[in-house]
PDB file of N, CA and C in Angstrom:
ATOM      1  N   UNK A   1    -104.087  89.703 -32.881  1.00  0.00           N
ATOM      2  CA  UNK A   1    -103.014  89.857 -31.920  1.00  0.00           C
ATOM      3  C   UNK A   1    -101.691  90.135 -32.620  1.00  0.00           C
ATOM      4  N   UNK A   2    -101.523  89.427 -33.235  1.00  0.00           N
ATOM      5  CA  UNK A   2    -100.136  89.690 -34.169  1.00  0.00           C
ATOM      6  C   UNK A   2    -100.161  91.037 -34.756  1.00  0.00           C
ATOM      7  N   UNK A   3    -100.852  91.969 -34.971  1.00  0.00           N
ATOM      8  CA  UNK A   3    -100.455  93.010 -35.624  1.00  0.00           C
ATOM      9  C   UNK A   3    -100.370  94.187 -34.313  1.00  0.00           C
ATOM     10  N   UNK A   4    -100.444  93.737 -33.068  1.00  0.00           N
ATOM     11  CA  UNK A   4     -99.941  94.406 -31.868  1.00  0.00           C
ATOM     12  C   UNK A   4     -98.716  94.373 -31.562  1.00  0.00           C
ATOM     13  N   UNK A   5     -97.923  93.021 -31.862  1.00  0.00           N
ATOM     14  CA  UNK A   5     -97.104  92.506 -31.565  1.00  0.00           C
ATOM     15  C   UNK A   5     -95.589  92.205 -32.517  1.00  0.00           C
ATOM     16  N   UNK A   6     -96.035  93.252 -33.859  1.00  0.00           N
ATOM     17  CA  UNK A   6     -95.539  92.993 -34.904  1.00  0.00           C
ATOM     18  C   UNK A   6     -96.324  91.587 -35.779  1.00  0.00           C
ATOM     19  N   UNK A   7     -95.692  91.448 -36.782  1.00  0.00           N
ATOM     20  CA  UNK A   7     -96.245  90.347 -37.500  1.00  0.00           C
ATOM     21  C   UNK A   7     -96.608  89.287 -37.067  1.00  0.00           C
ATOM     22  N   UNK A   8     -95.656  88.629 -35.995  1.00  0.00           N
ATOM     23  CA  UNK A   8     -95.686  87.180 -36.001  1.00  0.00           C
ATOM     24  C   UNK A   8     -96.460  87.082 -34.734  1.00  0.00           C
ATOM     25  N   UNK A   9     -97.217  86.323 -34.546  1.00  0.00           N
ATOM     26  CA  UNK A   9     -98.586  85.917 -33.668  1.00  0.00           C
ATOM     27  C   UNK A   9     -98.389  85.347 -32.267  1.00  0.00           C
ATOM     28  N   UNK A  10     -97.035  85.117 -32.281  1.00  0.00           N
ATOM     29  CA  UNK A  10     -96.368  84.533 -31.098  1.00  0.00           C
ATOM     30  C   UNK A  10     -95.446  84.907 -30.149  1.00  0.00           C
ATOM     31  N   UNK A  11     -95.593  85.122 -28.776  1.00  0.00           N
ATOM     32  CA  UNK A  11     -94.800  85.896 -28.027  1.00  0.00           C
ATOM     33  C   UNK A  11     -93.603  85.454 -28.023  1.00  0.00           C
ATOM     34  N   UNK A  12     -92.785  86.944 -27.983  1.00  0.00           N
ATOM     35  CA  UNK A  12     -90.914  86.585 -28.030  1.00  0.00           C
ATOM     36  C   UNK A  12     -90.240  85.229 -27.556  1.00  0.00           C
ATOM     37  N   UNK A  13     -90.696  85.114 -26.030  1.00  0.00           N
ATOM     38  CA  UNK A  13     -90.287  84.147 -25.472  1.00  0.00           C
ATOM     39  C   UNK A  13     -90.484  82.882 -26.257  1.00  0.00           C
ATOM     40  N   UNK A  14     -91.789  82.457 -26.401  1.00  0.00           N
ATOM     41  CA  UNK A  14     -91.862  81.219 -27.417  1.00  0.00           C
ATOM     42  C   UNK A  14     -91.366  81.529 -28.819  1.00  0.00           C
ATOM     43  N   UNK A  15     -91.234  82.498 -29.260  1.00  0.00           N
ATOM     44  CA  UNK A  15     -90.244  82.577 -30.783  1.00  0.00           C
ATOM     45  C   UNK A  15     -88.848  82.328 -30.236  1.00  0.00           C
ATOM     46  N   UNK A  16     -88.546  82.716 -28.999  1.00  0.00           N
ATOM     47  CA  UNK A  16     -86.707  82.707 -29.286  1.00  0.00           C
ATOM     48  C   UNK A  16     -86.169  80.169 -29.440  1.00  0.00           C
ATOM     49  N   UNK A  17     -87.462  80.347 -28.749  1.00  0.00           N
ATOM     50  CA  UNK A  17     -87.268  78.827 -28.037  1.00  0.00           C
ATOM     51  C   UNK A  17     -88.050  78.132 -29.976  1.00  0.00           C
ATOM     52  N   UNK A  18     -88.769  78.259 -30.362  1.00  0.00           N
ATOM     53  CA  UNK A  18     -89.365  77.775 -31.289  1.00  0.00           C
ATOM     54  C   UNK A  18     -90.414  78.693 -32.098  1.00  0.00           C
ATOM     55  N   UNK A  19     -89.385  78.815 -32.793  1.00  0.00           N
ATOM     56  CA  UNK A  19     -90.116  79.946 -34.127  1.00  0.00           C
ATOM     57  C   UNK A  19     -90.665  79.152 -34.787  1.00  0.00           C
ATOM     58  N   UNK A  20     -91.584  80.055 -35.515  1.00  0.00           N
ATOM     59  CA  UNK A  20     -93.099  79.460 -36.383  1.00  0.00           C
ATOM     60  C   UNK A  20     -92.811  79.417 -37.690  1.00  0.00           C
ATOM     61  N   UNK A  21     -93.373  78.401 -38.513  1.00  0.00           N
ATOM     62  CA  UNK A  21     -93.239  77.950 -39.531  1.00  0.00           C
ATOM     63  C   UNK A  21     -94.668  78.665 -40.095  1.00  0.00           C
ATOM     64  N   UNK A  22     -94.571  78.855 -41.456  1.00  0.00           N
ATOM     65  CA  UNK A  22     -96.270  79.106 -42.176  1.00  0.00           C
ATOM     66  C   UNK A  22     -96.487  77.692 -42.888  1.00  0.00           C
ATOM     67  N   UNK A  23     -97.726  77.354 -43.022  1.00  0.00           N
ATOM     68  CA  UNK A  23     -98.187  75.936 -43.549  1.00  0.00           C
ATOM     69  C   UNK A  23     -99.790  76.675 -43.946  1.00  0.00           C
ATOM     70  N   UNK A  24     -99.696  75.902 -45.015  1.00  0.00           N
ATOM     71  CA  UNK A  24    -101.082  76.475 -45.951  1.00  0.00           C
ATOM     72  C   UNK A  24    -102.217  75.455 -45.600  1.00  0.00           C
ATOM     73  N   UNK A  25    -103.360  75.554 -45.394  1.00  0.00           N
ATOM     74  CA  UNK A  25    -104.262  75.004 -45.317  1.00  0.00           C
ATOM     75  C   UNK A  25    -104.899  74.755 -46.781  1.00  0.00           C
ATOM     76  N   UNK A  26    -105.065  73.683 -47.502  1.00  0.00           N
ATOM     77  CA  UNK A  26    -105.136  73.705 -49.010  1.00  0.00           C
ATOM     78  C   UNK A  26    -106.804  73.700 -48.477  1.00  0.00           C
ATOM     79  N   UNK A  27    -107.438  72.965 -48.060  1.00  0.00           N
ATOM     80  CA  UNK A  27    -108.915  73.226 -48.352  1.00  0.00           C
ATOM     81  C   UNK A  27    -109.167  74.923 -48.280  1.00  0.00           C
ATOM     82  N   UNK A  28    -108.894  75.642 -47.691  1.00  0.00           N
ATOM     83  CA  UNK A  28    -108.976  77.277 -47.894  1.00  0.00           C
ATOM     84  C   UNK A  28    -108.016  77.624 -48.848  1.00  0.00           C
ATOM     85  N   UNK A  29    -107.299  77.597 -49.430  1.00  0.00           N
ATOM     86  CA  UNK A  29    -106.091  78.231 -50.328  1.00  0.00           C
ATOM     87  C   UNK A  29    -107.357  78.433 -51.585  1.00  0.00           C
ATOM     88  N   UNK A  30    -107.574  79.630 -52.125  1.00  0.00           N
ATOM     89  CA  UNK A  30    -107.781  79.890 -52.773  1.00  0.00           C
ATOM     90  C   UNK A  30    -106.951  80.466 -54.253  1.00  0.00           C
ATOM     91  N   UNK A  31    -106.169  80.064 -54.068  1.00  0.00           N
ATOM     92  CA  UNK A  31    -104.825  79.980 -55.449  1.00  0.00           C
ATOM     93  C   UNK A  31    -104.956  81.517 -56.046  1.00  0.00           C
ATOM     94  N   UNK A  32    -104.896  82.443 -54.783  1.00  0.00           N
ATOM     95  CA  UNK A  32    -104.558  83.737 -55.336  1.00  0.00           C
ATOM     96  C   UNK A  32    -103.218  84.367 -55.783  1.00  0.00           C
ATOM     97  N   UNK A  33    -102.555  83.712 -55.710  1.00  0.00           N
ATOM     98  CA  UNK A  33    -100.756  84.108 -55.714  1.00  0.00           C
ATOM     99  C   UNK A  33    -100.270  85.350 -54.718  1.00  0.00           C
ATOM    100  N   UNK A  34    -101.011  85.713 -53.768  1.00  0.00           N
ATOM    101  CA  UNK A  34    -100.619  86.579 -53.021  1.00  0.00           C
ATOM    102  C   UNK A  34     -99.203  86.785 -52.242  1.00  0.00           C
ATOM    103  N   UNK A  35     -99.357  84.984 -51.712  1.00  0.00           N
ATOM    104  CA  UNK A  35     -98.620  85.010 -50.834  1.00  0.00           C
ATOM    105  C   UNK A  35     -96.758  84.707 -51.362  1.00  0.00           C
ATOM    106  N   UNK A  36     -96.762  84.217 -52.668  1.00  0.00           N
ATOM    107  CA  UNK A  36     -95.330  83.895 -53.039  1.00  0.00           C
ATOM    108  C   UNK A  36     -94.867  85.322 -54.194  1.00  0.00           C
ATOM    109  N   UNK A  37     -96.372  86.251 -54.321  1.00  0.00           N
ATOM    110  CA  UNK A  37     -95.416  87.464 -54.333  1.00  0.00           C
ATOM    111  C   UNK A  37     -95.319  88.222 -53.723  1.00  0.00           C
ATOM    112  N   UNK A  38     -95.470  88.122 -51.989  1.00  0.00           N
ATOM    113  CA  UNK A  38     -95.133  89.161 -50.930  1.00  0.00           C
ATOM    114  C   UNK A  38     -94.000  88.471 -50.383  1.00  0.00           C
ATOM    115  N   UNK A  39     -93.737  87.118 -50.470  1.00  0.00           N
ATOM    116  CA  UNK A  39     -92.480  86.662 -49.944  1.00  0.00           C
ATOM    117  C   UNK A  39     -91.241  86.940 -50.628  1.00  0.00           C
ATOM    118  N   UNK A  40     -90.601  86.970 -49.225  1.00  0.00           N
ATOM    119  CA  UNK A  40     -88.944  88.210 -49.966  1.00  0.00           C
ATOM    120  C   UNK A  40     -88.337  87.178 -50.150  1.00  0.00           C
ATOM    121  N   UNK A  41     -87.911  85.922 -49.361  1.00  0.00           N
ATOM    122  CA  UNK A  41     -87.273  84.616 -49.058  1.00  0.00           C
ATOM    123  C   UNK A  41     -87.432  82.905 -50.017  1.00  0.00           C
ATOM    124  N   UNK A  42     -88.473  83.760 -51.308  1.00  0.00           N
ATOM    125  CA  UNK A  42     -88.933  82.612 -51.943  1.00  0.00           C
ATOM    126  C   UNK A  42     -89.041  81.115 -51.427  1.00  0.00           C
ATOM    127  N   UNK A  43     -90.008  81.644 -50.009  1.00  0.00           N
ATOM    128  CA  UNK A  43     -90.461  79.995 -49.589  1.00  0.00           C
ATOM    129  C   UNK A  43     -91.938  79.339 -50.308  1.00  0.00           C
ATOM    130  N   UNK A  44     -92.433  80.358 -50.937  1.00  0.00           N
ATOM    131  CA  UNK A  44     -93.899  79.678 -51.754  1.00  0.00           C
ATOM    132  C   UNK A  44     -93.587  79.436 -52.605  1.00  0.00           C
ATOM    133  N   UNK A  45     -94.563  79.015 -53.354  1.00  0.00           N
ATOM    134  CA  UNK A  45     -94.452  78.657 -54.685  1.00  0.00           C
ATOM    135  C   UNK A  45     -95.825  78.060 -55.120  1.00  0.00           C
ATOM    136  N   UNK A  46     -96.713  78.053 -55.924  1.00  0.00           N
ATOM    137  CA  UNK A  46     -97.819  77.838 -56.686  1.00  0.00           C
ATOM    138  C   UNK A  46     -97.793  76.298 -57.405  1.00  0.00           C
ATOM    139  N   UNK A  47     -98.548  75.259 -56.905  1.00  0.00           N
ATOM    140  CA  UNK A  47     -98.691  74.458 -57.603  1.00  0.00           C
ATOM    141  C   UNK A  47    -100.298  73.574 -57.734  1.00  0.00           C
ATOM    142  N   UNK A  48    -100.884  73.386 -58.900  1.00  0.00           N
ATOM    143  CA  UNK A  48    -101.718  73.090 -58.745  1.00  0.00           C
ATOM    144  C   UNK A  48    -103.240  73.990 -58.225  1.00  0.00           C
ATOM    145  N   UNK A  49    -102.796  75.296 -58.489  1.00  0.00           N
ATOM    146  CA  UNK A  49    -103.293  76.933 -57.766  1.00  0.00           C
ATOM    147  C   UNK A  49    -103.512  76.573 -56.165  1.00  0.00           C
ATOM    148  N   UNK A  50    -102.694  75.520 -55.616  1.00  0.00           N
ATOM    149  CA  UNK A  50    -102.476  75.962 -54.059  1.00  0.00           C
ATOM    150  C   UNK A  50    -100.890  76.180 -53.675  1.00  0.00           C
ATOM    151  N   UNK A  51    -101.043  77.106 -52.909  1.00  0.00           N
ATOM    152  CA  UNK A  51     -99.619  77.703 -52.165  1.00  0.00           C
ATOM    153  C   UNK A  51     -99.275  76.426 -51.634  1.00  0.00           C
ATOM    154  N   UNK A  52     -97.941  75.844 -51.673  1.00  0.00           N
ATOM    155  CA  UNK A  52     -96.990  75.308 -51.429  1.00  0.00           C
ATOM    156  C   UNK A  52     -95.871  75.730 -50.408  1.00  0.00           C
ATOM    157  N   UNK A  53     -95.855  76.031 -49.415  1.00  0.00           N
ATOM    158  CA  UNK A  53     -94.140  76.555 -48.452  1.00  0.00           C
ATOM    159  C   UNK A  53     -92.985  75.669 -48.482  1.00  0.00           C
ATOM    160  N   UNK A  54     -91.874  76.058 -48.243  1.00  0.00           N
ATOM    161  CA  UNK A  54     -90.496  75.410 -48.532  1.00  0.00           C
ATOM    162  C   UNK A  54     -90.832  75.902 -46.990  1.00  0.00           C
ATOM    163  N   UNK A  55     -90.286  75.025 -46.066  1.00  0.00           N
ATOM    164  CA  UNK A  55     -89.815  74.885 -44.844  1.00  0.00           C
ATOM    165  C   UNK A  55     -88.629  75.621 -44.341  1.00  0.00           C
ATOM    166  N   UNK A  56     -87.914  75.161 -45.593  1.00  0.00           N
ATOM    167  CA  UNK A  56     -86.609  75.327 -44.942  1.00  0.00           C
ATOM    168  C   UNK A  56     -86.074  76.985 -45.127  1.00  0.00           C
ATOM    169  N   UNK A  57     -87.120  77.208 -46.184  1.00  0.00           N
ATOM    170  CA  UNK A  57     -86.440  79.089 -46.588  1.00  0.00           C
ATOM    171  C   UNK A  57     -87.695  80.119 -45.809  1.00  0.00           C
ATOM    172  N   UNK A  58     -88.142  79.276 -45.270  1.00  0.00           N
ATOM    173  CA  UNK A  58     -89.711  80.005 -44.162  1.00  0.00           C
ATOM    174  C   UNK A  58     -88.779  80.440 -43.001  1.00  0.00           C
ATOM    175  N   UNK A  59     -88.713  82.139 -42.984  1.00  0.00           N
ATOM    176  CA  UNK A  59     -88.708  82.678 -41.925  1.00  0.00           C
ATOM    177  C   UNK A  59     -89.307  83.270 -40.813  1.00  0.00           C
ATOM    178  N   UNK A  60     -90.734  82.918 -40.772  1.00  0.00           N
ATOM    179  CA  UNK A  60     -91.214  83.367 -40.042  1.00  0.00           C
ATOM    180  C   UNK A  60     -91.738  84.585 -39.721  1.00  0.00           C
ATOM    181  N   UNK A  61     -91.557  85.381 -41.030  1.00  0.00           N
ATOM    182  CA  UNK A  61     -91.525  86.968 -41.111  1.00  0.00           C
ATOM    183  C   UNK A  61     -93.206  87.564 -40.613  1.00  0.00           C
ATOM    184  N   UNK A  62     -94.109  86.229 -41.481  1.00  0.00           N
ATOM    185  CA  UNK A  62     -95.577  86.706 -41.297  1.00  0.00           C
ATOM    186  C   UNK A  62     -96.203  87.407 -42.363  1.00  0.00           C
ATOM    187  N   UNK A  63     -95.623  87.790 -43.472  1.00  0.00           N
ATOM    188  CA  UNK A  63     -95.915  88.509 -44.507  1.00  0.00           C
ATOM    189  C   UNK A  63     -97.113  87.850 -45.105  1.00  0.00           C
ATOM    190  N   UNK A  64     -96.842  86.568 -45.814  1.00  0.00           N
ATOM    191  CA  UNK A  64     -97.975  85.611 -46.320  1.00  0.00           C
ATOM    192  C   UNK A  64     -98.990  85.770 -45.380  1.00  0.00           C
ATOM    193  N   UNK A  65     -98.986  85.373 -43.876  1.00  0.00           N
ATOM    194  CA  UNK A  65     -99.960  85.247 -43.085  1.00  0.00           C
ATOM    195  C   UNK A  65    -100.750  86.227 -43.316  1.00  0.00           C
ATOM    196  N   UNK A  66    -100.392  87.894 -42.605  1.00  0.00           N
ATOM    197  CA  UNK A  66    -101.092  88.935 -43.104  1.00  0.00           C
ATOM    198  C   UNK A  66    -101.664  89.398 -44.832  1.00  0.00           C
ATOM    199  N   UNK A  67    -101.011  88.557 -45.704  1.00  0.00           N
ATOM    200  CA  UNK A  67    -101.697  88.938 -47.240  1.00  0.00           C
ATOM    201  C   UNK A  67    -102.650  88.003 -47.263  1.00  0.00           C
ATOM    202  N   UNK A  68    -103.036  87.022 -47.169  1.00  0.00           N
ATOM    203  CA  UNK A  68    -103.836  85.715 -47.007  1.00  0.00           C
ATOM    204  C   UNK A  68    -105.161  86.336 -47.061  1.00  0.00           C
ATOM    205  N   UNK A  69    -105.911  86.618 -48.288  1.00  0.00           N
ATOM    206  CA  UNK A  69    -107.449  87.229 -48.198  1.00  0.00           C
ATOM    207  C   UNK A  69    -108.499  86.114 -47.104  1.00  0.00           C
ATOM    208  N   UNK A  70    -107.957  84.757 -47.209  1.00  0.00           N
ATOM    209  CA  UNK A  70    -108.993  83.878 -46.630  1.00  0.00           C
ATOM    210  C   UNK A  70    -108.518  83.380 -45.773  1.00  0.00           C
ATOM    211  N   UNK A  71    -107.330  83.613 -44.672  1.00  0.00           N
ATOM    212  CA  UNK A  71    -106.355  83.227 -43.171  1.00  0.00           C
ATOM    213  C   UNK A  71    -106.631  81.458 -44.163  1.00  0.00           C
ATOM    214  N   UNK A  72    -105.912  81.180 -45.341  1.00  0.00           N
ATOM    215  CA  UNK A  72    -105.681  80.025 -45.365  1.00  0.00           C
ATOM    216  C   UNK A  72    -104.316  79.387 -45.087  1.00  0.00           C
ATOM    217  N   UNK A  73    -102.984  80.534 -44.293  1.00  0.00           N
ATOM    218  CA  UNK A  73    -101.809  80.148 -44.289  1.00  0.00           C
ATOM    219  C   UNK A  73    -101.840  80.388 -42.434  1.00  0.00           C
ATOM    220  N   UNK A  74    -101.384  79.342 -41.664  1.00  0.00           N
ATOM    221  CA  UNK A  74    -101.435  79.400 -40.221  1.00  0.00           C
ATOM    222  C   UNK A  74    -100.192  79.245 -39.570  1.00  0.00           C
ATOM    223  N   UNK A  75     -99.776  79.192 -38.627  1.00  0.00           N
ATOM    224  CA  UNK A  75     -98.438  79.321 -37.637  1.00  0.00           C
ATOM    225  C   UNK A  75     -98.312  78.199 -37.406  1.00  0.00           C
ATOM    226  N   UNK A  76     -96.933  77.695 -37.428  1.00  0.00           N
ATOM    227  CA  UNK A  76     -96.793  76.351 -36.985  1.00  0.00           C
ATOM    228  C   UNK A  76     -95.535  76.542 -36.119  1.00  0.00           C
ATOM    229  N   UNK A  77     -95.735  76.197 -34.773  1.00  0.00           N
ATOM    230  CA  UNK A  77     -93.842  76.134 -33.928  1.00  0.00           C
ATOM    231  C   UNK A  77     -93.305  74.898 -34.323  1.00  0.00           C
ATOM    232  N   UNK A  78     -91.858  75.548 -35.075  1.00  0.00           N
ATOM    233  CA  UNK A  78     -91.028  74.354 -35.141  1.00  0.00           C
ATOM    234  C   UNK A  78     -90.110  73.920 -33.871  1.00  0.00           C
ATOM    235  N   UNK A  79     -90.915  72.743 -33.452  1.00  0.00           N
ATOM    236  CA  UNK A  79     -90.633  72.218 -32.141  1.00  0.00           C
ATOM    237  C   UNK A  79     -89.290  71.634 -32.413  1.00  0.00           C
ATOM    238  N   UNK A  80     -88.627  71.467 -33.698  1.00  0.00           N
ATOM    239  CA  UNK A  80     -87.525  70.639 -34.006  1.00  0.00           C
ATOM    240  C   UNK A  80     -86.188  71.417 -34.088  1.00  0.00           C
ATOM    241  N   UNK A  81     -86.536  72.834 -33.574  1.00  0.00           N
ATOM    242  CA  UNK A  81     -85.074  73.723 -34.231  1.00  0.00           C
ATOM    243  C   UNK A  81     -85.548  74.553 -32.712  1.00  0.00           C
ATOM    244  N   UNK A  82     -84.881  73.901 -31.779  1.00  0.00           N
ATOM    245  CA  UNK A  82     -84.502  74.495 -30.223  1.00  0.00           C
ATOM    246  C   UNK A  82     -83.885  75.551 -30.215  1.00  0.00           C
ATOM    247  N   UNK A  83     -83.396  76.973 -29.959  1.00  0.00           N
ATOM    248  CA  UNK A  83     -82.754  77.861 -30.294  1.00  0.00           C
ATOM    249  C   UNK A  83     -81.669  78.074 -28.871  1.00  0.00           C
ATOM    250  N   UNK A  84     -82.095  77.595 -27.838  1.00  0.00           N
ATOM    251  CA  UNK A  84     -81.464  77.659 -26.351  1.00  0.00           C
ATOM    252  C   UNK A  84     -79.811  77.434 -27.016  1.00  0.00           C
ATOM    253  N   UNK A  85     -79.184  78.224 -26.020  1.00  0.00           N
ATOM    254  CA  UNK A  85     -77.700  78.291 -26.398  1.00  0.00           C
ATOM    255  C   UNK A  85     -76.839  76.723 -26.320  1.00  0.00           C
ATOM    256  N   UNK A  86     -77.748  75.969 -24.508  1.00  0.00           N
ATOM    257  CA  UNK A  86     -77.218  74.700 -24.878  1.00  0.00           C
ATOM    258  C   UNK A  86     -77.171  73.989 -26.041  1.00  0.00           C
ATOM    259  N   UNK A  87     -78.651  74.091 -26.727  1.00  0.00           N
ATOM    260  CA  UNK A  87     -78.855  72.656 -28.125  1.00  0.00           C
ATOM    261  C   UNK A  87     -78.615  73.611 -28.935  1.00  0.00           C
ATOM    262  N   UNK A  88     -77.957  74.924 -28.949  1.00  0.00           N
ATOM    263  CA  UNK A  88     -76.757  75.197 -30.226  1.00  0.00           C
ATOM    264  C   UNK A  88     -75.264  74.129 -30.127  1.00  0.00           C
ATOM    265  N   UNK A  89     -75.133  74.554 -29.206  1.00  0.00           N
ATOM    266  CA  UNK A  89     -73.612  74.029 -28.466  1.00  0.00           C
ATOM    267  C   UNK A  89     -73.711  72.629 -28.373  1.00  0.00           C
ATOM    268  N   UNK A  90     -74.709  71.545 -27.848  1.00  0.00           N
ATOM    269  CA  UNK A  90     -75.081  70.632 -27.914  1.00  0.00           C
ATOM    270  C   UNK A  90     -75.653  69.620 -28.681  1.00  0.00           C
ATOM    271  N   UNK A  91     -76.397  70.160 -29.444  1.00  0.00           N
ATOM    272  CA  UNK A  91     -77.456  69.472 -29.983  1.00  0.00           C
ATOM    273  C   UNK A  91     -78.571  68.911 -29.000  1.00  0.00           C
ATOM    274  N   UNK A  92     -79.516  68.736 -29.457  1.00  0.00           N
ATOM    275  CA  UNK A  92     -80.807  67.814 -28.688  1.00  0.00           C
ATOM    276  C   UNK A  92     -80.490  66.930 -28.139  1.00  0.00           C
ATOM    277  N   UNK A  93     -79.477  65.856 -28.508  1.00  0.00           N
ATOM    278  CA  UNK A  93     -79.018  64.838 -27.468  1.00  0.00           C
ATOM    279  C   UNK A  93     -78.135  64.805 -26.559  1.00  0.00           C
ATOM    280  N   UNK A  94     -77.884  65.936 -26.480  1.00  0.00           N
ATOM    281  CA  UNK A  94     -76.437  66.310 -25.346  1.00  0.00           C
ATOM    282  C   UNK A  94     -74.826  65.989 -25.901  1.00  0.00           C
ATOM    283  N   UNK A  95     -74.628  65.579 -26.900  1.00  0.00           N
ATOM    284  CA  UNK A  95     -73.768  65.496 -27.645  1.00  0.00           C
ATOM    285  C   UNK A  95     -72.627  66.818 -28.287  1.00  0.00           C
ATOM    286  N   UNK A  96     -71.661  67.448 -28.150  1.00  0.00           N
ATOM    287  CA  UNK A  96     -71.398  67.970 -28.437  1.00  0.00           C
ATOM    288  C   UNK A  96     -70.634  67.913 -29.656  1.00  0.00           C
ATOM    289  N   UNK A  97     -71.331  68.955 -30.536  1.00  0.00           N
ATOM    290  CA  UNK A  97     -70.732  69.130 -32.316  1.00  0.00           C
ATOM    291  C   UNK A  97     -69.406  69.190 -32.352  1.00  0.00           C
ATOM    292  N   UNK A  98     -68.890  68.516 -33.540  1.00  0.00           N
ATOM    293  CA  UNK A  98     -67.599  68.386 -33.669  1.00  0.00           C
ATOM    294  C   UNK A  98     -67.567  69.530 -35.015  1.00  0.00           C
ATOM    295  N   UNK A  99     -66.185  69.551 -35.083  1.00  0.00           N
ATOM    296  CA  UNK A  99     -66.133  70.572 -36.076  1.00  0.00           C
ATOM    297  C   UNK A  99     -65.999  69.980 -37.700  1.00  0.00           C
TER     298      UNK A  99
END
């Protein structure tokens, strides 16, 4: 489905609300280095010959996903980073950010 849809496996609507994280499945990771040299954003990294993701520099691009000889890297929605204009303006608790 994702390569209909562009890379990422998940329809717009649920990306604008909660974009996907990649997370490696280590029992499949076959420690090919594929995936931290197709990433532009240096969120992999090799340790132990299993892929490792940095969370925080994971954009969601899908690149790893599609190089993955054995689909050992999967989609994860980060349910924790709301994108709605309120919980910009707000935050999650209704609180509004100070400067």
């Amino acid at each position: 489905m994702g390569k209909y849809i562009g890379l990422n496996p998940f329809p717009p609507k649920f990306y604008d609300r909660y974009p996907p994280v990649a997370e490696v499945v280590e029992d499949k990771c076959i420690g090919c280095g594929r995936c931290p040299n197709i990433c532009f954003f240096d969120a992999i990294k090799m340790r132990d010959r299993v892929a490792v993701i940095n969370k925080d520099n994971c954009t969601g691009c899908g690149l790893c996903f599609e190089s993955c000889p054995v689909d050992a890297i999967i989609w994860i929605p980060d349910m924790n980073s709301c994108q709605s204009p309120v919980t910009q303006k707000y935050g999650m608790n209704g609180f509004e950010f100070s400067d």
